[in-house]
PDB file of N, CA and C in Angstrom:
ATOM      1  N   UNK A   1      -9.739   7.354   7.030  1.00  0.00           N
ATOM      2  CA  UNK A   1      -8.396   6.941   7.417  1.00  0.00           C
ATOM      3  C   UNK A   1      -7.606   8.188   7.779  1.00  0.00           C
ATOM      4  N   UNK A   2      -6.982   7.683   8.761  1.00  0.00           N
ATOM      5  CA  UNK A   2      -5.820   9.227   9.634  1.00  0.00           C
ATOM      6  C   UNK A   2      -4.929   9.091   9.186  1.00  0.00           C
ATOM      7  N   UNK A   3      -3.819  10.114   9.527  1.00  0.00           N
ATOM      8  CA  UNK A   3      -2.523   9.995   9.547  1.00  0.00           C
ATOM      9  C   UNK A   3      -1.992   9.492  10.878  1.00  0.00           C
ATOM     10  N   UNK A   4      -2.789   8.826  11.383  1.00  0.00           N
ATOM     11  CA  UNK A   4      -2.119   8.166  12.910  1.00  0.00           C
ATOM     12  C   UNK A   4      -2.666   6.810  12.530  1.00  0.00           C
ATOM     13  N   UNK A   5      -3.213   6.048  12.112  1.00  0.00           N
ATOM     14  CA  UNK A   5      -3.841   4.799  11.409  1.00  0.00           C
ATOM     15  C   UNK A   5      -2.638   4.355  10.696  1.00  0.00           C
ATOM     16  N   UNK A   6      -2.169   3.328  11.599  1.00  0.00           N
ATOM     17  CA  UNK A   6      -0.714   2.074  11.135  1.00  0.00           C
ATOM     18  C   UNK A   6      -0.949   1.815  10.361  1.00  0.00           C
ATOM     19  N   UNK A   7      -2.005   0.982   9.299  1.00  0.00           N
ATOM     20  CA  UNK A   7      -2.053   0.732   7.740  1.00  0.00           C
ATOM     21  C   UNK A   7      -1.207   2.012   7.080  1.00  0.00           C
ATOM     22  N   UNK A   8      -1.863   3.377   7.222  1.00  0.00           N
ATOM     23  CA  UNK A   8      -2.190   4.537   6.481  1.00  0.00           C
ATOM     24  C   UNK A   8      -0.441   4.895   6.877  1.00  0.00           C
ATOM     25  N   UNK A   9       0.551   4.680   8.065  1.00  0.00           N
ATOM     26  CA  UNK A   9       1.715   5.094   7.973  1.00  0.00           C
ATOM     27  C   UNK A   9       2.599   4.253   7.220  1.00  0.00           C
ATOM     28  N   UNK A  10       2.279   2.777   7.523  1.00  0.00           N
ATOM     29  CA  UNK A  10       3.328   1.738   6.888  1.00  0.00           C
ATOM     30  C   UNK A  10       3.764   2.141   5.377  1.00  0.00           C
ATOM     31  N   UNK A  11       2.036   2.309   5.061  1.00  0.00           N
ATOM     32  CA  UNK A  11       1.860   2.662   3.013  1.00  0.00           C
ATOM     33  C   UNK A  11       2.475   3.834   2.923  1.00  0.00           C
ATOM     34  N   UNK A  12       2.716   4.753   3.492  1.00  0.00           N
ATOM     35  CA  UNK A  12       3.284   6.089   3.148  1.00  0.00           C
ATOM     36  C   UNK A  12       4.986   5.932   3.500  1.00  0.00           C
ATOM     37  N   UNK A  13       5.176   5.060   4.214  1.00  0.00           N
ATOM     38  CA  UNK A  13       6.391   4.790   4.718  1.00  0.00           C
ATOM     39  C   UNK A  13       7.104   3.790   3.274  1.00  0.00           C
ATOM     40  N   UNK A  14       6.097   3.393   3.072  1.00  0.00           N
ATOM     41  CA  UNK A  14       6.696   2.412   1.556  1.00  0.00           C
ATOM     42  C   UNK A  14       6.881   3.287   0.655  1.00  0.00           C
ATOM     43  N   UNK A  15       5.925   3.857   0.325  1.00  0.00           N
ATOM     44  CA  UNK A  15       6.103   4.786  -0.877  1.00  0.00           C
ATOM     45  C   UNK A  15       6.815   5.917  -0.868  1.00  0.00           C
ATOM     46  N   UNK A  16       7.329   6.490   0.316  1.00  0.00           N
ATOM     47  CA  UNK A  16       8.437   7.516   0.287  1.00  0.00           C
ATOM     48  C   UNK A  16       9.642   7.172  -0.068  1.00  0.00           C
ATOM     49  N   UNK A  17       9.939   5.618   0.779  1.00  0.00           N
ATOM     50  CA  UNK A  17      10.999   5.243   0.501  1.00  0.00           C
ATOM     51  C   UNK A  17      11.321   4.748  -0.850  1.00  0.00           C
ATOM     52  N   UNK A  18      10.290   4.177  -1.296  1.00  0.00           N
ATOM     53  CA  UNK A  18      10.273   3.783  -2.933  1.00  0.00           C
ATOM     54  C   UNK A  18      10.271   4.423  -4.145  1.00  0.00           C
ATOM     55  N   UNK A  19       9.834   6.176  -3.942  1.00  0.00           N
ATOM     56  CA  UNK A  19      10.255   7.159  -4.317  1.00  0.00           C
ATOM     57  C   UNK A  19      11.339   7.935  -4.456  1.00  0.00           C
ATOM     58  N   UNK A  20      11.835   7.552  -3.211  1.00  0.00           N
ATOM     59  CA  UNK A  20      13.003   8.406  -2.858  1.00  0.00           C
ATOM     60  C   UNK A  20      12.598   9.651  -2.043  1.00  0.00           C
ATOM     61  N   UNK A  21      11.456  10.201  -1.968  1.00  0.00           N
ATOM     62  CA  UNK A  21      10.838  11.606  -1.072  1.00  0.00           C
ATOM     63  C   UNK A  21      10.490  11.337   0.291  1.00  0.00           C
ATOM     64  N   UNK A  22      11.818  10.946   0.973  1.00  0.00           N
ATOM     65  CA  UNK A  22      11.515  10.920   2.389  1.00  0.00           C
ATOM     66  C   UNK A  22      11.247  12.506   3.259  1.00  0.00           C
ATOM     67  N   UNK A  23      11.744  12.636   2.808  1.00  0.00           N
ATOM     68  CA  UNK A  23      11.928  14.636   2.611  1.00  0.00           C
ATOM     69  C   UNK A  23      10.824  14.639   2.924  1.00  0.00           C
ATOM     70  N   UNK A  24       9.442  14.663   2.238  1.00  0.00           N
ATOM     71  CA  UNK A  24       8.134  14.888   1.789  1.00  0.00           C
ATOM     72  C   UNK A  24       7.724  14.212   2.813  1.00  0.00           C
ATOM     73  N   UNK A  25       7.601  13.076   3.765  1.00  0.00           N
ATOM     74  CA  UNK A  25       6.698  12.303   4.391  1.00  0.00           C
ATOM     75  C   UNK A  25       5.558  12.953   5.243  1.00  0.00           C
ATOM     76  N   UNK A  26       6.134  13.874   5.865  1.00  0.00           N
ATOM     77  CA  UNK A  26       5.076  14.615   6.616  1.00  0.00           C
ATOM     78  C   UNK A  26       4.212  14.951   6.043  1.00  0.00           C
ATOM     79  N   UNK A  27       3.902  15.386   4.785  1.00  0.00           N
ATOM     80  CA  UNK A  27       3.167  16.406   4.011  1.00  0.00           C
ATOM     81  C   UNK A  27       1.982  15.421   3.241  1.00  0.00           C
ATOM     82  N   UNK A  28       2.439  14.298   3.459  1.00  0.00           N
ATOM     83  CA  UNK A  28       1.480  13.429   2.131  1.00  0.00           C
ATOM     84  C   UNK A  28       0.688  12.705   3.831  1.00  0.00           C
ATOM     85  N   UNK A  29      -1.078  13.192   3.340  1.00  0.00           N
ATOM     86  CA  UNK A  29      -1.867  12.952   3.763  1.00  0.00           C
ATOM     87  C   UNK A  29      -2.510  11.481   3.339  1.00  0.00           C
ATOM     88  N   UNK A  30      -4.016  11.201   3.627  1.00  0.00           N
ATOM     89  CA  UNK A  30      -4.627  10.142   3.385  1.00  0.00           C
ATOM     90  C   UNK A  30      -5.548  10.560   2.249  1.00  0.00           C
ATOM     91  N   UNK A  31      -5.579  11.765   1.920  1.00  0.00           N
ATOM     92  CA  UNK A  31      -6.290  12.915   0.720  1.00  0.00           C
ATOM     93  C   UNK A  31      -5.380  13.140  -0.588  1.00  0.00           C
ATOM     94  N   UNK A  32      -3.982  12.641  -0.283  1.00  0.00           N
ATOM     95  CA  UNK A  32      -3.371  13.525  -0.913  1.00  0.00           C
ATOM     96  C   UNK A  32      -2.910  12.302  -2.621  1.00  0.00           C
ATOM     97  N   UNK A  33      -3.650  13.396  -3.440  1.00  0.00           N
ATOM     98  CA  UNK A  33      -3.237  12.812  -4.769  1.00  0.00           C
ATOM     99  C   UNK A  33      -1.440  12.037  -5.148  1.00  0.00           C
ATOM    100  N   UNK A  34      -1.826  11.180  -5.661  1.00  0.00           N
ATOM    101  CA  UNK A  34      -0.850  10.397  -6.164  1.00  0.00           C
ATOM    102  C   UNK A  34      -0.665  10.446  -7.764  1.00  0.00           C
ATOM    103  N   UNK A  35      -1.924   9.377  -8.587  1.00  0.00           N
ATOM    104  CA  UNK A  35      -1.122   9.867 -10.072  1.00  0.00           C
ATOM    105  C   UNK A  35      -1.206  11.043 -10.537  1.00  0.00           C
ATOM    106  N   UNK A  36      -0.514  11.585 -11.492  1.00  0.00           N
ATOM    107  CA  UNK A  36      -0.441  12.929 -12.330  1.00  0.00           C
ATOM    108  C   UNK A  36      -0.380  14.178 -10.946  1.00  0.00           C
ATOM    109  N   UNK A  37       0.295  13.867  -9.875  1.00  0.00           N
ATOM    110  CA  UNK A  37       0.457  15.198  -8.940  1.00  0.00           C
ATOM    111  C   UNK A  37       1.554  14.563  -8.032  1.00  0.00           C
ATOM    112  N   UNK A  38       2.176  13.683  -8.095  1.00  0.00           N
ATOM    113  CA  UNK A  38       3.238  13.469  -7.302  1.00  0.00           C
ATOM    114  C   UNK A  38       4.226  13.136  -8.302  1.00  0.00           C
ATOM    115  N   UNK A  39       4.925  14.008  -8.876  1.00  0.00           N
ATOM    116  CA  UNK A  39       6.069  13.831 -10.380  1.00  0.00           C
ATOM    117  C   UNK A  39       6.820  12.533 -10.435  1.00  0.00           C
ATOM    118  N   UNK A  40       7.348  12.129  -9.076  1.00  0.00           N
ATOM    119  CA  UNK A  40       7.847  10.581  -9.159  1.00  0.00           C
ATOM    120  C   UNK A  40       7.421   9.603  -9.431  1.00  0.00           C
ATOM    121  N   UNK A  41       5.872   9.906  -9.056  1.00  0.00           N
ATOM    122  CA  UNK A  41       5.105   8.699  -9.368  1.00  0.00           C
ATOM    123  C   UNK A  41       4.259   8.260 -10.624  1.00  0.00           C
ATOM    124  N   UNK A  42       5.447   7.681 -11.783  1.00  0.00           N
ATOM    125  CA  UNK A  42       5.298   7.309 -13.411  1.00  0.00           C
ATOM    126  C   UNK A  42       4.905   6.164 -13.351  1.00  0.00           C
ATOM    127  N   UNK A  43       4.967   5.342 -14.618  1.00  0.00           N
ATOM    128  CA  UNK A  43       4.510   4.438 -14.615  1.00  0.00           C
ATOM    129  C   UNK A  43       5.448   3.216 -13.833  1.00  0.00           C
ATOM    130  N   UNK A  44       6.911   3.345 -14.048  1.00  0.00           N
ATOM    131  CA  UNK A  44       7.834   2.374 -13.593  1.00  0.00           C
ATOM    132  C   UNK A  44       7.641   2.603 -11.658  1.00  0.00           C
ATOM    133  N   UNK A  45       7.064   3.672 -11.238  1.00  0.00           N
ATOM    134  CA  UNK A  45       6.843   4.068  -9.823  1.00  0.00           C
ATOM    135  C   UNK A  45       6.022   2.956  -9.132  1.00  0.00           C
ATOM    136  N   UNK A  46       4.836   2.961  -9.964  1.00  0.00           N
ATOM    137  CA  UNK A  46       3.875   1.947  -9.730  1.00  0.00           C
ATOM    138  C   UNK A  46       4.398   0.601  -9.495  1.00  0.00           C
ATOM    139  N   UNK A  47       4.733   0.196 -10.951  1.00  0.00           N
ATOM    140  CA  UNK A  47       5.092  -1.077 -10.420  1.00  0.00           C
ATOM    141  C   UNK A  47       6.070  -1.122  -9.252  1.00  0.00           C
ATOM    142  N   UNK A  48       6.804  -0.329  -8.861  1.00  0.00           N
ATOM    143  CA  UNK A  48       8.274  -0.453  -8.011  1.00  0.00           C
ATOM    144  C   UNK A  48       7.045  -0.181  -6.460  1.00  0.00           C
ATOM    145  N   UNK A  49       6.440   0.256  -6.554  1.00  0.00           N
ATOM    146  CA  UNK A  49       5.308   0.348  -5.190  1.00  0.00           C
ATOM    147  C   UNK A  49       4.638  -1.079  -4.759  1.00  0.00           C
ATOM    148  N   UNK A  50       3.979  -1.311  -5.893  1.00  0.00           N
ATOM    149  CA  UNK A  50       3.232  -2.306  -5.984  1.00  0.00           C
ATOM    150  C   UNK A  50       4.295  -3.735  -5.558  1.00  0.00           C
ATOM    151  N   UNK A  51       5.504  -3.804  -5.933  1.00  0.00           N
ATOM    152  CA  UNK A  51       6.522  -5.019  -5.456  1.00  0.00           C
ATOM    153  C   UNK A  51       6.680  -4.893  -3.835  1.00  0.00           C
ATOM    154  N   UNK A  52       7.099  -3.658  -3.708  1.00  0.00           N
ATOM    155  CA  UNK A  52       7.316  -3.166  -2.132  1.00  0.00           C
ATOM    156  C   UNK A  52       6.157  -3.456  -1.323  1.00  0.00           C
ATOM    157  N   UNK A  53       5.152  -3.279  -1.924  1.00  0.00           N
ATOM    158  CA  UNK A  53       3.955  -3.548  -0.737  1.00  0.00           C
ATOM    159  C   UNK A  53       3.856  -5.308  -0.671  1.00  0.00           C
ATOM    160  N   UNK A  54       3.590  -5.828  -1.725  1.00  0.00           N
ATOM    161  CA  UNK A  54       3.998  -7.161  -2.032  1.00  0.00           C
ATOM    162  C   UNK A  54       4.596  -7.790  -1.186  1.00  0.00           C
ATOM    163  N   UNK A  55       6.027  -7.387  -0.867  1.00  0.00           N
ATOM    164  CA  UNK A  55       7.242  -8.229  -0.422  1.00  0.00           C
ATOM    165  C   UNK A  55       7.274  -7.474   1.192  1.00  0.00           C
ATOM    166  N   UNK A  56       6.538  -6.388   1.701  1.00  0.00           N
ATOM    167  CA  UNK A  56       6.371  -6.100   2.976  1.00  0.00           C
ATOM    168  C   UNK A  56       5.604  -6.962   3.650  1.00  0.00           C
ATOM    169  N   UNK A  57       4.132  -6.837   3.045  1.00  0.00           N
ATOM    170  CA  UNK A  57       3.364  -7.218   3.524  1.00  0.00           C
ATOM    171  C   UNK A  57       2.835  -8.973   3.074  1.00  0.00           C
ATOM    172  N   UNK A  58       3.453  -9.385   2.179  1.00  0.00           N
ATOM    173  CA  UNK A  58       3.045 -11.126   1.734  1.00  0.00           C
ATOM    174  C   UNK A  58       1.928 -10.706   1.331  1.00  0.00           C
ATOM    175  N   UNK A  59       1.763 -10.003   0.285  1.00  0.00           N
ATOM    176  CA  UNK A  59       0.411  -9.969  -0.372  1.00  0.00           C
ATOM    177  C   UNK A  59       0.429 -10.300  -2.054  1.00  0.00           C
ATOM    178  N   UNK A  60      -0.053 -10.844  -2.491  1.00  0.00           N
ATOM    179  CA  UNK A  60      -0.134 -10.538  -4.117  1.00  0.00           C
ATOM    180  C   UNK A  60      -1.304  -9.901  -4.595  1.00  0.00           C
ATOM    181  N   UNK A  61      -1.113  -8.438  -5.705  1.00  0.00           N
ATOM    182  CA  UNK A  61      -1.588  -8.041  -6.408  1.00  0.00           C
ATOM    183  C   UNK A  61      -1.642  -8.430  -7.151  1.00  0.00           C
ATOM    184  N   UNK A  62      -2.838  -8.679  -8.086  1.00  0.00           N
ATOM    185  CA  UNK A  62      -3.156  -9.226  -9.037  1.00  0.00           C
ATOM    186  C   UNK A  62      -3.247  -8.233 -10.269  1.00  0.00           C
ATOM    187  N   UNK A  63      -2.674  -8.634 -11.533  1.00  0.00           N
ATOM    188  CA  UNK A  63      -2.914  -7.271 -12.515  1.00  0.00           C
ATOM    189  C   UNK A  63      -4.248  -6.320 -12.995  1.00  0.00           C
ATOM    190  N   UNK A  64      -5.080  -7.495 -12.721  1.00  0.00           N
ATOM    191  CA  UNK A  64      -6.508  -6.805 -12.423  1.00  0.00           C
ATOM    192  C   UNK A  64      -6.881  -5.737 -11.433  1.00  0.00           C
ATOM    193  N   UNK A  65      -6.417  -5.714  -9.895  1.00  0.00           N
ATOM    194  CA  UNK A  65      -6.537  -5.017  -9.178  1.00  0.00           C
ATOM    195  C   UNK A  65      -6.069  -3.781  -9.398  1.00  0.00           C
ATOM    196  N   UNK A  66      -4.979  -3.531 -10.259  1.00  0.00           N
ATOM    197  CA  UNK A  66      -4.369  -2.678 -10.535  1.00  0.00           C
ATOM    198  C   UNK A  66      -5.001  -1.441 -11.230  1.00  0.00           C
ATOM    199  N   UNK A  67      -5.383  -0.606 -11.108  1.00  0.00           N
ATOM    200  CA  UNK A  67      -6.396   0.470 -11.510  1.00  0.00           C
ATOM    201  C   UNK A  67      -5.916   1.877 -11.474  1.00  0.00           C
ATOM    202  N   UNK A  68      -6.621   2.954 -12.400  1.00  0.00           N
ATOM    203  CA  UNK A  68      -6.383   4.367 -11.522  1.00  0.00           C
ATOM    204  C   UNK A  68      -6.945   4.753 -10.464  1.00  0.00           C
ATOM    205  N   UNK A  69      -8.259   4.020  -9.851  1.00  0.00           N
ATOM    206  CA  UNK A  69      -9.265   4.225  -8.852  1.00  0.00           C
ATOM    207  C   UNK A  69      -8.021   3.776  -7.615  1.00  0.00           C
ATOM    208  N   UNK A  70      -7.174   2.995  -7.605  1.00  0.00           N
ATOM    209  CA  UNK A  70      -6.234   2.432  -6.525  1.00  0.00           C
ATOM    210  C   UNK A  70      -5.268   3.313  -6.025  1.00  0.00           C
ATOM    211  N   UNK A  71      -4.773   3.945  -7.188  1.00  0.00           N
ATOM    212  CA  UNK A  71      -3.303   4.771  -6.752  1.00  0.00           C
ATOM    213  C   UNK A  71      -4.306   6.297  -6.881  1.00  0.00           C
ATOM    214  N   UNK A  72      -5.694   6.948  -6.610  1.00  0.00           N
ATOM    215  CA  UNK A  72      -6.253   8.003  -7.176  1.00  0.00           C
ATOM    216  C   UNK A  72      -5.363   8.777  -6.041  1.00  0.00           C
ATOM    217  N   UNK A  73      -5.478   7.539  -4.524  1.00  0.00           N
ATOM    218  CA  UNK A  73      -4.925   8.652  -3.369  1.00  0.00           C
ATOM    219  C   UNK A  73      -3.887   8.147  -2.513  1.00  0.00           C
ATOM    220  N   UNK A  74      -3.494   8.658  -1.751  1.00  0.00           N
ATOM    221  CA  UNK A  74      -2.521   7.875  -1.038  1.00  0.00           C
ATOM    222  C   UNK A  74      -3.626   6.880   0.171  1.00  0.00           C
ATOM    223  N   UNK A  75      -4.534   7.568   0.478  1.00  0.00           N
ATOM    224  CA  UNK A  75      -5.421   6.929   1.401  1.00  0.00           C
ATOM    225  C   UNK A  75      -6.233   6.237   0.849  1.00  0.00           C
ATOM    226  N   UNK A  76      -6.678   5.434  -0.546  1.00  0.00           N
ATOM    227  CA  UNK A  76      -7.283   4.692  -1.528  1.00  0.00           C
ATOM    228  C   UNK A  76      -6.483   3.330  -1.853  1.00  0.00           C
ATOM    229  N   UNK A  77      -5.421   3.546  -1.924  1.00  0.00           N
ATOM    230  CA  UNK A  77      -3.756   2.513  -1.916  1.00  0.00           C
ATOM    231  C   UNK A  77      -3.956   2.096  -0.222  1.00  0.00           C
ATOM    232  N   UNK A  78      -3.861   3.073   0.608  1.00  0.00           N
ATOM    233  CA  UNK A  78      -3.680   2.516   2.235  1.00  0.00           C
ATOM    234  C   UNK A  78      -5.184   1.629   2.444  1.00  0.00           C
ATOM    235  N   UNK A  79      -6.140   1.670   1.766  1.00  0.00           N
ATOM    236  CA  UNK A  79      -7.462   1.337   2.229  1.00  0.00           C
ATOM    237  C   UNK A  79      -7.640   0.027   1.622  1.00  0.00           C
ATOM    238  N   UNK A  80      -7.018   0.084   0.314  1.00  0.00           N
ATOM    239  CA  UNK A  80      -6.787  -1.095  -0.796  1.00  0.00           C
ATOM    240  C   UNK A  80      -5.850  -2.368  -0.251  1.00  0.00           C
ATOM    241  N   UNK A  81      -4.967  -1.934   0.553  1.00  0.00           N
ATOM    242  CA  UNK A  81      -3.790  -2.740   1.122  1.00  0.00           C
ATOM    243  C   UNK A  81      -4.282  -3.197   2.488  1.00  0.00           C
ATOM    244  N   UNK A  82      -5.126  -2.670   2.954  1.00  0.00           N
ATOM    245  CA  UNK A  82      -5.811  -3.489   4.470  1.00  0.00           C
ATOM    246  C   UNK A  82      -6.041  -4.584   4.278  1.00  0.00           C
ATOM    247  N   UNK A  83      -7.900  -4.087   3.094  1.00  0.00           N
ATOM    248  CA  UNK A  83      -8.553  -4.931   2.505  1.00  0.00           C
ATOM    249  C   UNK A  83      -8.214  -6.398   2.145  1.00  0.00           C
ATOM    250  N   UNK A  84      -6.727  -6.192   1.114  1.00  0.00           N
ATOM    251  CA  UNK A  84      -6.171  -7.429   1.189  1.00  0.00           C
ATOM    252  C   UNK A  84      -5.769  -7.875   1.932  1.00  0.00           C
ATOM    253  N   UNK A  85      -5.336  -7.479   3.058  1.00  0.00           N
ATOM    254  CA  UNK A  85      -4.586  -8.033   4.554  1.00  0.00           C
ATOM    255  C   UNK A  85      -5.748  -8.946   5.107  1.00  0.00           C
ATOM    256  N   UNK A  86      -7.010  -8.410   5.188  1.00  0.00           N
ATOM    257  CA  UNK A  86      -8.119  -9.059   6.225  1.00  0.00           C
ATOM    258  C   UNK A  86      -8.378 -10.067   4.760  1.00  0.00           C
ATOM    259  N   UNK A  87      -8.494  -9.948   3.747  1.00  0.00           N
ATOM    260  CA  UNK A  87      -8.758 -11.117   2.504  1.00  0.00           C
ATOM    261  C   UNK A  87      -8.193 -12.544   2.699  1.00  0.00           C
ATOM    262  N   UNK A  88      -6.495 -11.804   3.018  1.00  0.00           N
ATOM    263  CA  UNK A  88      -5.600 -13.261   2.513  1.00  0.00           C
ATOM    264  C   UNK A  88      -5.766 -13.726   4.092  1.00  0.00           C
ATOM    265  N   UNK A  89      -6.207 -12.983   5.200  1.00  0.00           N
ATOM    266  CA  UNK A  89      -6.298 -13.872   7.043  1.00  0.00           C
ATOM    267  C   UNK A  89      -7.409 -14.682   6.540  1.00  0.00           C
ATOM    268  N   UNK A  90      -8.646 -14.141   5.675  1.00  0.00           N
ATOM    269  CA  UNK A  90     -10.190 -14.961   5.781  1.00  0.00           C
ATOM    270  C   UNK A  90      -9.468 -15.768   4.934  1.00  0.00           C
ATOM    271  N   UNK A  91      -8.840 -15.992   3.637  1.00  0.00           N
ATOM    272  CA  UNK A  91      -8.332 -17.381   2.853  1.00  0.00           C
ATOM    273  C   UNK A  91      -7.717 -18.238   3.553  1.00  0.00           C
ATOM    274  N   UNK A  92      -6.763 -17.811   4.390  1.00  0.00           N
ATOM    275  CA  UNK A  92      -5.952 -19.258   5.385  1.00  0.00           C
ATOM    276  C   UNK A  92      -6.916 -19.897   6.369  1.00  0.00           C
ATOM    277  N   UNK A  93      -6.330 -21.230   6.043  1.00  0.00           N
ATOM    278  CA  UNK A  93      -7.115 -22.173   7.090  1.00  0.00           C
ATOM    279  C   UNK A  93      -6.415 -22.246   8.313  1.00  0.00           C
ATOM    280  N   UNK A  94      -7.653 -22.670   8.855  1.00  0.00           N
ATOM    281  CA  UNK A  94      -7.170 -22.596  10.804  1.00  0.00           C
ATOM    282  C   UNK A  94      -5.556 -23.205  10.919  1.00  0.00           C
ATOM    283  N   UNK A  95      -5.615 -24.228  10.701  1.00  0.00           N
ATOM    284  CA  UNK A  95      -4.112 -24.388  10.776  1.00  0.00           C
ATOM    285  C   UNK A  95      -2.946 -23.934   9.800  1.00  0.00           C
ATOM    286  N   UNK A  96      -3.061 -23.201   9.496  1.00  0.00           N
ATOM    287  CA  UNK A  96      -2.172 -22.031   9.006  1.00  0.00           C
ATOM    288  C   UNK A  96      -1.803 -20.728   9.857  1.00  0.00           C
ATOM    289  N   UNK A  97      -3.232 -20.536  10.141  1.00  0.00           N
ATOM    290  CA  UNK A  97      -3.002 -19.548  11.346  1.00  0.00           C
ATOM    291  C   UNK A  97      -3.071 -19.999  12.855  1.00  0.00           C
ATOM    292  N   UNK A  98      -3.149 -21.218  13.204  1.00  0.00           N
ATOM    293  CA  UNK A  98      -2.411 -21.438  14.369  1.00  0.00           C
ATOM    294  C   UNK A  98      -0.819 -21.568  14.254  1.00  0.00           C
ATOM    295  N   UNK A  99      -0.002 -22.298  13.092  1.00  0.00           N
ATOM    296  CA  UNK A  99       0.859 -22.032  13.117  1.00  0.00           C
ATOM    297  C   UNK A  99       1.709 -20.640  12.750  1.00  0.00           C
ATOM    298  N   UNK A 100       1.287 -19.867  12.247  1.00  0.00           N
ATOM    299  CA  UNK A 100       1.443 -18.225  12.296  1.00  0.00           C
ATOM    300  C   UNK A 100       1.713 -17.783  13.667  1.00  0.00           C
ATOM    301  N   UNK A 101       0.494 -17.924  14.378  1.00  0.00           N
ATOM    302  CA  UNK A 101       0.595 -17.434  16.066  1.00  0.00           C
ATOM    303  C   UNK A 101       1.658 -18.348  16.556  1.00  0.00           C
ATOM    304  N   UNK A 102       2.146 -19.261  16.352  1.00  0.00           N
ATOM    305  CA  UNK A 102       3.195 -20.097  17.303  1.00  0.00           C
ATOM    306  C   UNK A 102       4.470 -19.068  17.214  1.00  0.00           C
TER     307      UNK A 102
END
């Protein structure tokens, strides 16, 4: 995953803003550590990420999904958040997503 890969900007675009380190955006890669190396990001960070991606994208995380393997990177979270994107298109039925496209 790039830093030109729309998944990989949206997620960094959430989490700056949900941080507050818009400042920082340029600098945070698809490599670049998240827990225990980005100081904002505590435990109340998480959840406040995890709502934002939620309510952007119509996804639900499940508390299970929730892991250190998820937030290890910023590009692990962007790869994690596709995944569910192409999940919840294969769960809807055809007429769900014909009415979507209308």
């Amino acid at each position: 995953m790039n830093v030109t890969n729309p998944m990989f900007s949206e997620v960094r675009e959430i989490l700056t803003k949900t941080l507050g380190i818009e400042d920082r955006v340029d600098s945070l890669t698809p490599a670049t550590p998240l827990l225990d190396s980005v100081p904002e990001f505590d435990s109340m960070a998480v959840l406040k990420v995890i709502l934002a991606i939620e309510e952007h994208f119509g996804l639900t995380i499940e508390d299970d999904e929730v892991t250190g393997e998820l937030f290890e990177t910023l590009g692990t979270l962007s790869a994690f958040v596709e995944q569910k994107l192409v999940e919840s298109e294969d769960d809807r039925n055809p007429n769900e997503l014909k009415a979507a496209q209308e």
